[in-house]
Protein backbone atom coordinates (compact mmCIF):
# COMPACT_ATOMS: atom_id res chain seq x y z
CA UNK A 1 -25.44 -9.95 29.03
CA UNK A 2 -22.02 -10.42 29.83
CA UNK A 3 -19.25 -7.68 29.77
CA UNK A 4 -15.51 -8.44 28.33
CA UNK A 5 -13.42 -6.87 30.16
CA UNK A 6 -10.06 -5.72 27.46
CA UNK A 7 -6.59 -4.81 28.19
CA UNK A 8 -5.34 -1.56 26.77
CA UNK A 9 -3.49 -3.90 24.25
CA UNK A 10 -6.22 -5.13 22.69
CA UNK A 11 -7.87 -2.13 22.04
CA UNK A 12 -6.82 -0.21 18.28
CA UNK A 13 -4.70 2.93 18.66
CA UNK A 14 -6.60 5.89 18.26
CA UNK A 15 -4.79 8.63 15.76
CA UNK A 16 -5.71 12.18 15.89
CA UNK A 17 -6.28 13.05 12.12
CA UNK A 18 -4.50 16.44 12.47
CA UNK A 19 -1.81 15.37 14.28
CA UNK A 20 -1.01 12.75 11.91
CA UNK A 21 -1.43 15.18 9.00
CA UNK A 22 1.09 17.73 10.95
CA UNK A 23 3.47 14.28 11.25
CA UNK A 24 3.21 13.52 7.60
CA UNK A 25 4.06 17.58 6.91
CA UNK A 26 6.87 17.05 8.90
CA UNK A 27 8.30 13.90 7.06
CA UNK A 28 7.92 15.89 3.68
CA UNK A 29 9.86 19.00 4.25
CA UNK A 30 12.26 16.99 6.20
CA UNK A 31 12.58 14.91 3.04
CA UNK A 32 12.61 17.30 0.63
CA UNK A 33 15.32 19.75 2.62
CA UNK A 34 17.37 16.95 2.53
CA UNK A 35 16.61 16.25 -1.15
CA UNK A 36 18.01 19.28 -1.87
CA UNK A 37 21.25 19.80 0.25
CA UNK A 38 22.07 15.86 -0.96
CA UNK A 39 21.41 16.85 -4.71
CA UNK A 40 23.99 19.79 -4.02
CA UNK A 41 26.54 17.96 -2.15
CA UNK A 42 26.50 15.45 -4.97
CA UNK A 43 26.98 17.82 -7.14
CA UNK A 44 29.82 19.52 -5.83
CA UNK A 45 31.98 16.34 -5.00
CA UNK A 46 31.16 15.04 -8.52
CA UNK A 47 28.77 11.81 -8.43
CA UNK A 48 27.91 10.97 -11.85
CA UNK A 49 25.67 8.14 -12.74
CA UNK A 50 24.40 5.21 -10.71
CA UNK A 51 26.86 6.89 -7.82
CA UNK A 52 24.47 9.56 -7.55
CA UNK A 53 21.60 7.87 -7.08
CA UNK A 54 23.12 5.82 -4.52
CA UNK A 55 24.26 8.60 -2.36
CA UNK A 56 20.27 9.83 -2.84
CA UNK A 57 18.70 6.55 -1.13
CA UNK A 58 21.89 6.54 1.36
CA UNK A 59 20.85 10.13 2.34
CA UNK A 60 17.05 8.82 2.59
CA UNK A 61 18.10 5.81 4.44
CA UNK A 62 19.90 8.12 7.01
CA UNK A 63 16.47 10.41 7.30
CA UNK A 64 14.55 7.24 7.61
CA UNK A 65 16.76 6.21 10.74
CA UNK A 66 16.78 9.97 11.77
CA UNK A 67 12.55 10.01 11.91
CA UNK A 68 12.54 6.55 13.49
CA UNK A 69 14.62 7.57 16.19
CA UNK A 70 13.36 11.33 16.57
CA UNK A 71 9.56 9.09 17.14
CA UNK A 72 11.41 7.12 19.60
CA UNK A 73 11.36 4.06 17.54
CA UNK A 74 7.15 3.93 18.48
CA UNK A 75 5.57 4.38 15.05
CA UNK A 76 2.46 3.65 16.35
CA UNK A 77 2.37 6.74 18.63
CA UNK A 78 2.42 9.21 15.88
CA UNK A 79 2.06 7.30 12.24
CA UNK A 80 -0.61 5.14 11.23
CA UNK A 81 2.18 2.75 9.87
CA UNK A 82 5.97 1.92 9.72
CA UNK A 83 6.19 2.80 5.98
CA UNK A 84 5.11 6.10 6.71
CA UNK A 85 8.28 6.86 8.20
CA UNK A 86 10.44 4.03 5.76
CA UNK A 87 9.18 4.93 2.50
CA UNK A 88 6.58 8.22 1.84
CA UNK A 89 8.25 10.81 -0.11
CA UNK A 90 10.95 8.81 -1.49
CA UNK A 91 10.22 8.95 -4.99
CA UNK A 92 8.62 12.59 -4.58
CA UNK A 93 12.55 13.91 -3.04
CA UNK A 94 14.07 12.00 -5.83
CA UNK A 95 13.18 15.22 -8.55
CA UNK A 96 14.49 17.80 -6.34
CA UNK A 97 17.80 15.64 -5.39
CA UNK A 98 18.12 15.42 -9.35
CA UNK A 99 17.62 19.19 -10.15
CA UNK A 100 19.85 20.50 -7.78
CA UNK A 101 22.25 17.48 -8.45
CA UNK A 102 22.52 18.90 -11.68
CA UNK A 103 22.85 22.35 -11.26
CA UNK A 104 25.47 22.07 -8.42
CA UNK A 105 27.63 19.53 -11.06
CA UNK A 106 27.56 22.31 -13.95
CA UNK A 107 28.24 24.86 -11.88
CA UNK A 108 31.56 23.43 -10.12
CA UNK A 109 32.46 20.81 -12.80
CA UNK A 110 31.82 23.15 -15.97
CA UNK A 111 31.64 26.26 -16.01
């Protein structure tokens, strides 16, 4: 029997579970602190309509760039994937940019 020798890249990245559960923690509060100040700054400078939810996936784009670059543009080294980073808790964020979006409006803009 032969041995193949392999490079390093050819072998599959090996992910510790908990550290990649820790990451994913980290991506989630990140987004959904953000959420929040967003939904208020909205709020108070008066977005109404589809100018709102603009400013919400501008705000997400920046923390998408923000996570990128705080990995050191290596998603491999801590995610399992890019669109961990790009995409997960997009849609979750959007609720709490909405509430406080709200609230912030009616409290500057009407009462």
């Amino acid at each position: 029997m032969a041995t193949q020798d392999r490079s390093a890249a050819d072998l599959p990245a090996i992910i510790n579970a908990e550290n990649l559960q820790s990451n994913m923690k980290s991506i989630y509060y990140s987004r959904t602190f953000l959420s929040i100040i967003g939904g208020v700054v909205a709020g108070i400078w008066g977005f109404t309509s589809f100018t709102g939810f603009v400013f919400y996936f501008m705000v997400m784009l920046a923390a998408s760039f923000g996570l990128a670059a705080k990995a050191k543009f290596s998603a491999g080294s801590y995610f399992d994937s890019w669109n961990r980073i790009l995409l997960d808790g997009i849609l979750g964020g959007l609720m709490s940019f909405v509430l406080f979006w709200t609230f912030a409006y009616d409290i500057v803009h009407i009462f």
